[in-house]
N, C-alpha and C. Protein backbone atom coordinates (compact mmCIF):
# COMPACT_ATOMS: atom_id res chain seq x y z
N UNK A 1 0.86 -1.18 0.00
CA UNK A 1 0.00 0.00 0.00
C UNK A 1 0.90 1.24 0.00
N UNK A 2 0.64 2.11 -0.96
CA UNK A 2 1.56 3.27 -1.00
C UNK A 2 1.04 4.71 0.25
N UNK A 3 1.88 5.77 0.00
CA UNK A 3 1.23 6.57 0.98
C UNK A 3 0.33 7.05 0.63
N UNK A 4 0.13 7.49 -1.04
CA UNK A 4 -1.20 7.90 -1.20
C UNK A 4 -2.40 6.88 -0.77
N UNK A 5 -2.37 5.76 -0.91
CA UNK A 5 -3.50 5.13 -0.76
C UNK A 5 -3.69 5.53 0.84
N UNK A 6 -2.74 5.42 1.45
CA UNK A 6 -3.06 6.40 3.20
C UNK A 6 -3.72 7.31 3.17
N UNK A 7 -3.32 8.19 2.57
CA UNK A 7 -3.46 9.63 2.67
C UNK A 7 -4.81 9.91 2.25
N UNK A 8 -5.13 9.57 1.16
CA UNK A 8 -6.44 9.72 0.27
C UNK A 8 -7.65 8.40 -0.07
N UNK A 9 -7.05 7.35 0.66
CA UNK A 9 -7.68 6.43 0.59
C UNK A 9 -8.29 5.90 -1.04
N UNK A 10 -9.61 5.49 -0.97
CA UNK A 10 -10.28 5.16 -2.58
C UNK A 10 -10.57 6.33 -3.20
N UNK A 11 -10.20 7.61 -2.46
CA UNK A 11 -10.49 9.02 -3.36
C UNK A 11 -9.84 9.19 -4.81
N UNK A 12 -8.38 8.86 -4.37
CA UNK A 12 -7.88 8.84 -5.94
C UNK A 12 -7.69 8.04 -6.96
N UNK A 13 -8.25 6.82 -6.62
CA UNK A 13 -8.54 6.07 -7.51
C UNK A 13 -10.02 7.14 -7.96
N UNK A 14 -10.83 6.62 -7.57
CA UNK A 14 -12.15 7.37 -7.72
C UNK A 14 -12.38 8.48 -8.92
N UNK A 15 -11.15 9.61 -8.39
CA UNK A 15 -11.17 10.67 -9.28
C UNK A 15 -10.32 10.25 -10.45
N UNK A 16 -9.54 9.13 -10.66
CA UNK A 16 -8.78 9.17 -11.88
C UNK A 16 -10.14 8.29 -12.66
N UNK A 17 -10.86 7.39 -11.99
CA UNK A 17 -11.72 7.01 -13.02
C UNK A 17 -12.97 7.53 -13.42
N UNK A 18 -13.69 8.44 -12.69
CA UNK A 18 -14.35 9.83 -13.14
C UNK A 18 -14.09 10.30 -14.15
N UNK A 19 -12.27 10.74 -14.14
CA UNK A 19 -12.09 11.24 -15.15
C UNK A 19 -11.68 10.61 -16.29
N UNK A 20 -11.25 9.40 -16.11
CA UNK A 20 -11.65 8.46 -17.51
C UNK A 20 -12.75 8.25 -18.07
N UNK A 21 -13.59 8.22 -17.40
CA UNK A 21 -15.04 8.30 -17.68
C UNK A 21 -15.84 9.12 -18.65
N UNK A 22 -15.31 10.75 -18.31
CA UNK A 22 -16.13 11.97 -18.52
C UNK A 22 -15.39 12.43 -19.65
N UNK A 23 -13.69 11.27 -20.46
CA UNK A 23 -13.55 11.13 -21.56
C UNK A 23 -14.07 10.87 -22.39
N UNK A 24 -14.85 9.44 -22.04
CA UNK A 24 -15.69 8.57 -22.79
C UNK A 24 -16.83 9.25 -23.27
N UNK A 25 -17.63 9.81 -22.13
CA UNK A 25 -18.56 10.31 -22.24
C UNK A 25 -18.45 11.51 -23.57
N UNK A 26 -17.38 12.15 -23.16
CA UNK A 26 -17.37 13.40 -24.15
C UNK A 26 -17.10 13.05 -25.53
N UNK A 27 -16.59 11.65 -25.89
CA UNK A 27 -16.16 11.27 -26.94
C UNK A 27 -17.21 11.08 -27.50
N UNK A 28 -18.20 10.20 -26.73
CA UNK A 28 -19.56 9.32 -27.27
C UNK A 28 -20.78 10.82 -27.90
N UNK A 29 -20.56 12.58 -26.96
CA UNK A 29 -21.60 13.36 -27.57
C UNK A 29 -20.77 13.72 -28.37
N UNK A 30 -19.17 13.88 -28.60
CA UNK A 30 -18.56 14.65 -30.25
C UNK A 30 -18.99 13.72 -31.25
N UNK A 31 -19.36 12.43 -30.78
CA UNK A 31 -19.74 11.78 -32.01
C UNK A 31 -20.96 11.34 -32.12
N UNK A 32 -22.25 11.81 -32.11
CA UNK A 32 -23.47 11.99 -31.63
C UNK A 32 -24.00 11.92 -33.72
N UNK A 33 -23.07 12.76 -34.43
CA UNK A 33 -23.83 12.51 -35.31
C UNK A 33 -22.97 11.27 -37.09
N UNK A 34 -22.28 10.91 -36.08
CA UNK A 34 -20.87 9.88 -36.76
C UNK A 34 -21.97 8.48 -36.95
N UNK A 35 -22.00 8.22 -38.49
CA UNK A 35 -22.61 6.87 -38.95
C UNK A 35 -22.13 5.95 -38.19
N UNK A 36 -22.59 5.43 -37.43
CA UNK A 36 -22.13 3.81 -37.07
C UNK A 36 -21.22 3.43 -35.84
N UNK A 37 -20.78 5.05 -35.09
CA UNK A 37 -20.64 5.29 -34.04
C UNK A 37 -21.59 4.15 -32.76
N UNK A 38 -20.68 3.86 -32.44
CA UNK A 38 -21.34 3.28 -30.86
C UNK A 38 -20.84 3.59 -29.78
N UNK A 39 -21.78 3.75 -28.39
CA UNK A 39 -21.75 4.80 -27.43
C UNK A 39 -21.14 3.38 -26.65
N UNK A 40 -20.17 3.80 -25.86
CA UNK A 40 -19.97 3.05 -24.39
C UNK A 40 -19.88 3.72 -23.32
N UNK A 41 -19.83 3.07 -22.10
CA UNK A 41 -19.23 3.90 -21.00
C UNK A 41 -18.68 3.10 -20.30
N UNK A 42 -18.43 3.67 -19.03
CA UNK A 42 -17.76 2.57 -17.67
C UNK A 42 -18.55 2.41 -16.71
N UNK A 43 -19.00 0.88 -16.15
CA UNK A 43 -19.32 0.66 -15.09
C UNK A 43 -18.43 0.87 -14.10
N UNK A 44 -18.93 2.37 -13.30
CA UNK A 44 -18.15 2.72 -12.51
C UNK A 44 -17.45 1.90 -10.97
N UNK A 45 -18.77 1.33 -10.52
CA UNK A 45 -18.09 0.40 -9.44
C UNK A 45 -18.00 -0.16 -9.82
N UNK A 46 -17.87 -1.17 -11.05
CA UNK A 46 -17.12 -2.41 -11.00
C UNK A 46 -15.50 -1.99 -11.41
N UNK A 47 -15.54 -0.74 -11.90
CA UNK A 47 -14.06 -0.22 -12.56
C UNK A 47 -13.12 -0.02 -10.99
N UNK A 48 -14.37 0.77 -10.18
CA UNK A 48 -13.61 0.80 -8.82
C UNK A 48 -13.21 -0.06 -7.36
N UNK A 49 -14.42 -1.55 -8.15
CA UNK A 49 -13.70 -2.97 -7.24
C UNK A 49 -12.85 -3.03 -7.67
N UNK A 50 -13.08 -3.09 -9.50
CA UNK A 50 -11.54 -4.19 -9.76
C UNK A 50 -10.02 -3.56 -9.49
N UNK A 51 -9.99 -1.79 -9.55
CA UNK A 51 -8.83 -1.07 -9.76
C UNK A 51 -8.89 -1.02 -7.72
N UNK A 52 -9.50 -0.84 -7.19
CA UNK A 52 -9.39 -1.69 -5.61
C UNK A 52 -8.56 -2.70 -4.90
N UNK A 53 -9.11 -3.72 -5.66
CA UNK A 53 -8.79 -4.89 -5.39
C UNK A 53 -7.39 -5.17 -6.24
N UNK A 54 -6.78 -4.62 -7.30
CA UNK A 54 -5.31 -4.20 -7.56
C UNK A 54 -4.68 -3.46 -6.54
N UNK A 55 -5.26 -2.93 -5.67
CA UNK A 55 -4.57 -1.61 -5.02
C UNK A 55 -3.89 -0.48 -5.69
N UNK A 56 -5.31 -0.12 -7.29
CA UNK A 56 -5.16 0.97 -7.73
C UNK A 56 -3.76 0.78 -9.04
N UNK A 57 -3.03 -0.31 -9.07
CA UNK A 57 -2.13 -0.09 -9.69
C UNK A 57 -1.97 -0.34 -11.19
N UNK A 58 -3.37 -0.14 -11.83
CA UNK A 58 -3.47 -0.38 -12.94
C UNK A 58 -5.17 -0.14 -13.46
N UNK A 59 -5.09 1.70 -13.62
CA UNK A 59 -6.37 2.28 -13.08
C UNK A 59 -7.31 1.76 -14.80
N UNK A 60 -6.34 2.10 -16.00
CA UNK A 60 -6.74 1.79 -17.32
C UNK A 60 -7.36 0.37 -17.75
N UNK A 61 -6.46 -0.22 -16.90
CA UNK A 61 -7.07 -1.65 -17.01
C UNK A 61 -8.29 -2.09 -16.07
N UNK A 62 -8.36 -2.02 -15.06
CA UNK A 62 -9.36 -1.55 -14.64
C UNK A 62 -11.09 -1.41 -15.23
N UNK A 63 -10.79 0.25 -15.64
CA UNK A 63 -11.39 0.62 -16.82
C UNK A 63 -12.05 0.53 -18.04
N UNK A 64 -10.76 -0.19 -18.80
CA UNK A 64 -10.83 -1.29 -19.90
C UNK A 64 -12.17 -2.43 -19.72
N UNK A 65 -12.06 -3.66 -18.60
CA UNK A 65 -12.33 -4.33 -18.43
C UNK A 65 -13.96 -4.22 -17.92
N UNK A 66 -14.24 -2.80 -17.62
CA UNK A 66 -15.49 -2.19 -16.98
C UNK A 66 -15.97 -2.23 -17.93
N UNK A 67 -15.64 -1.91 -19.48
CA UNK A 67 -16.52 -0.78 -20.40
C UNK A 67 -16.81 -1.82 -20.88
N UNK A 68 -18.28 -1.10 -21.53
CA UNK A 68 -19.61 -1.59 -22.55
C UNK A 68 -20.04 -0.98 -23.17
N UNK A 69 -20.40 -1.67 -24.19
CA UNK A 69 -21.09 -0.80 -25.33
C UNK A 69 -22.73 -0.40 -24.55
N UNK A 70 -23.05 0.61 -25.03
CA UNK A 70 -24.46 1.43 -24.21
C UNK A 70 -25.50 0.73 -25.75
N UNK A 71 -27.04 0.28 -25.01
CA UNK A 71 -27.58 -0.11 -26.08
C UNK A 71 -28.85 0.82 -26.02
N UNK A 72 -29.22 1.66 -26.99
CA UNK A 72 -30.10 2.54 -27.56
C UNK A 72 -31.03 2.20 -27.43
N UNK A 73 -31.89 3.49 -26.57
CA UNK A 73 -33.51 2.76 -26.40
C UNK A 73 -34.25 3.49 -28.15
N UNK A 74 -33.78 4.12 -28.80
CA UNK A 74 -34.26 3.72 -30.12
C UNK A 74 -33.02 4.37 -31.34
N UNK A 75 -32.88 2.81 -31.83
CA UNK A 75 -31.39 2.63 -32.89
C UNK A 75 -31.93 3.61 -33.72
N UNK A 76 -30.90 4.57 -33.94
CA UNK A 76 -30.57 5.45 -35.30
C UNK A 76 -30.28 4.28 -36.69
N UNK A 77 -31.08 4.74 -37.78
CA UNK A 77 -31.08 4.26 -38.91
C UNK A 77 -29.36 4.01 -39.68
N UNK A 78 -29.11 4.74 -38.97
CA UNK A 78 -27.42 4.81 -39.48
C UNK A 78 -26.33 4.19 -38.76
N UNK A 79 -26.99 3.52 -37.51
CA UNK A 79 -26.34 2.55 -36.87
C UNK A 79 -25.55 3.10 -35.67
N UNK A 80 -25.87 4.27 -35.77
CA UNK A 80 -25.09 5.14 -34.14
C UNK A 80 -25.63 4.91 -32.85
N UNK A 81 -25.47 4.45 -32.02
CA UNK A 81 -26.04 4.50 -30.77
C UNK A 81 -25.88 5.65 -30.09
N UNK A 82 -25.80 6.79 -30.16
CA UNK A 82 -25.69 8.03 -29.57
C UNK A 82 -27.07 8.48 -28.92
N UNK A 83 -27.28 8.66 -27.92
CA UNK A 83 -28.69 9.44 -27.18
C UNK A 83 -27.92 10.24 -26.64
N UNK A 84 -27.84 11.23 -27.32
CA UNK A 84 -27.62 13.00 -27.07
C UNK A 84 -28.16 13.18 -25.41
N UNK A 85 -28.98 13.21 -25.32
CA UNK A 85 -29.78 13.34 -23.60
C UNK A 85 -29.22 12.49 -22.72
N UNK A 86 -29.38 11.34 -22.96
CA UNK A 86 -28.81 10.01 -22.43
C UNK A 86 -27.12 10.68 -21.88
N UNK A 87 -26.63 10.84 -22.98
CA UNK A 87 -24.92 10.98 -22.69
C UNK A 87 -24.86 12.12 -21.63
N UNK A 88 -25.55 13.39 -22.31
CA UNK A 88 -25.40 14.88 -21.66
C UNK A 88 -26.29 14.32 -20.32
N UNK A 89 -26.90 13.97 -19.82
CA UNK A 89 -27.17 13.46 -18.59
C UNK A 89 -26.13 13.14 -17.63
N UNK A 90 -25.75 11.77 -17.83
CA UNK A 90 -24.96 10.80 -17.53
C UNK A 90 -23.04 11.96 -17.16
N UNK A 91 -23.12 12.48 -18.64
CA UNK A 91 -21.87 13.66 -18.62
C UNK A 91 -21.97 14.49 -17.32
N UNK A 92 -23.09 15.17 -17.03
CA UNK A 92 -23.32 16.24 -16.01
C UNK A 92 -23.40 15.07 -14.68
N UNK A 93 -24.60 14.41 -14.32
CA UNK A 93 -23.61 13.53 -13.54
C UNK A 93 -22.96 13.10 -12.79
N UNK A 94 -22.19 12.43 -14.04
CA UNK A 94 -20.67 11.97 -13.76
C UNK A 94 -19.51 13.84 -13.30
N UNK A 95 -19.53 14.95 -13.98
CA UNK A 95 -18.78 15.80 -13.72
C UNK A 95 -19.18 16.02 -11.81
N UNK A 96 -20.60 16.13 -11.68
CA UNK A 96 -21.07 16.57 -10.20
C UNK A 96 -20.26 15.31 -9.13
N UNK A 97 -19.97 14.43 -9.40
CA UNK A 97 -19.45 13.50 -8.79
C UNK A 97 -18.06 13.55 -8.78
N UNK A 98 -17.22 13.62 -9.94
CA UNK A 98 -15.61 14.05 -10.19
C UNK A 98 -15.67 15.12 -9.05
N UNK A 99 -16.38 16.32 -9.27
CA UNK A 99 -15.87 17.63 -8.35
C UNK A 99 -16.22 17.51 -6.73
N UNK A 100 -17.58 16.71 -6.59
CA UNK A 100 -17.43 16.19 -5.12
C UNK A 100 -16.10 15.49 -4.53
N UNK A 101 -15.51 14.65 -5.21
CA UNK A 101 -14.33 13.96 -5.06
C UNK A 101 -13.57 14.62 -5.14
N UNK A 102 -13.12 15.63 -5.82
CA UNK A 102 -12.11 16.61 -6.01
C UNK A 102 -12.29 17.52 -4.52
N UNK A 103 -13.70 17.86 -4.44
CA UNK A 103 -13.45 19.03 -3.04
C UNK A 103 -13.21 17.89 -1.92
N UNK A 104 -13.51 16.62 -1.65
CA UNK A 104 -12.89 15.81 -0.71
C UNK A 104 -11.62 15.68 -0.64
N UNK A 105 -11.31 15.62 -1.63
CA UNK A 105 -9.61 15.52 -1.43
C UNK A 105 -9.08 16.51 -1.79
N UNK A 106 -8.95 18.14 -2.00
CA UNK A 106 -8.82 18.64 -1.56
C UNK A 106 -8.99 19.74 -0.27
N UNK A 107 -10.16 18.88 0.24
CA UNK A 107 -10.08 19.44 1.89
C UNK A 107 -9.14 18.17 2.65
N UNK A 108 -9.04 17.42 2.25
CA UNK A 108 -8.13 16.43 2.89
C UNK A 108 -6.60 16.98 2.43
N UNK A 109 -6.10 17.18 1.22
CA UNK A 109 -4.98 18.21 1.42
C UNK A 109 -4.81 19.27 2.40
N UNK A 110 -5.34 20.18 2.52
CA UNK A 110 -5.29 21.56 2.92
C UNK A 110 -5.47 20.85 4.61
N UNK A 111 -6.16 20.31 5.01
CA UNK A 111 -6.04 20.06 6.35
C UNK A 111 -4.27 19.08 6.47
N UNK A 112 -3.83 18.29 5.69
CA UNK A 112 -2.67 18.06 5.82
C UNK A 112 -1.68 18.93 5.55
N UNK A 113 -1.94 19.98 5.47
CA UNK A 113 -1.23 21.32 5.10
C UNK A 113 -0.66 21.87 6.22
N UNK A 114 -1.91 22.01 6.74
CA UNK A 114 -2.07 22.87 8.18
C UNK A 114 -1.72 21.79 9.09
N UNK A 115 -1.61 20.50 9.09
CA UNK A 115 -0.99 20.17 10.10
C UNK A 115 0.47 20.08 9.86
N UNK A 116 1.04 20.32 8.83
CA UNK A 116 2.83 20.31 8.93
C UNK A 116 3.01 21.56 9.19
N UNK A 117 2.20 22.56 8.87
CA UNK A 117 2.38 23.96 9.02
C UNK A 117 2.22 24.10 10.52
N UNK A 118 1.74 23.32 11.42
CA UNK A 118 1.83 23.22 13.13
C UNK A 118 0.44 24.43 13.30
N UNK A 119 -0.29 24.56 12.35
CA UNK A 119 -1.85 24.87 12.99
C UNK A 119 -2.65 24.51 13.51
């Protein structure tokens, strides 16, 4: 177990796969109107047992092993699975969750701040 995993516990795993995530996501609405495009995403807790149960040391793979193709509650004629709403949902979200995690661990910084600083 490293010190971050001390320090920050499952936070930073957490936030690195958020933000793998809110890649995907953004990839799946730039391509919203791409023939034949198919939407995936990440099952987030299972991305965050399995990169867990590594002890984090292989967050992509992880990741990898989470993702699925998303199946369209009604197929575009052109073979895209894109739901514009669906994604931009899921996008917003997933961001409200990244930045909760982000202000957790950075109030968990700043209080380790102030304690080397002898406040």
């Amino acid at each position: 177990m490293s010190v971050e995993d001390n320090l920050f516990g499952i936070h930073g795993t957490a936030l690195a796969l958020r933000s793998q995530r809110l890649s995907l996501l953004a990839s799946n609405i730039a391509n919203a109107s791409t023939p034949g495009y198919k939407a995936r995403d990440i099952d987030f807790e299972a991305a965050l047992k399995e990169a867990t149960a590594r002890n984090g040391t292989d967050l992509s793979k992880a990741a990898d092993d989470a993702m699925g193709y998303r199946v369209p509650l009604q197929p575009s004629l052109d073979g895209n699975t894109v739901e514009l709403s669906t994604e931009q949902t899921l996008f917003a979200e997933n961001a409200v969750k990244y930045r909760t995690t982000l202000s957790f661990l950075e109030g968990r910084i700043n209080t380790i701040n102030r304690a080397l600083k002898g406040e």
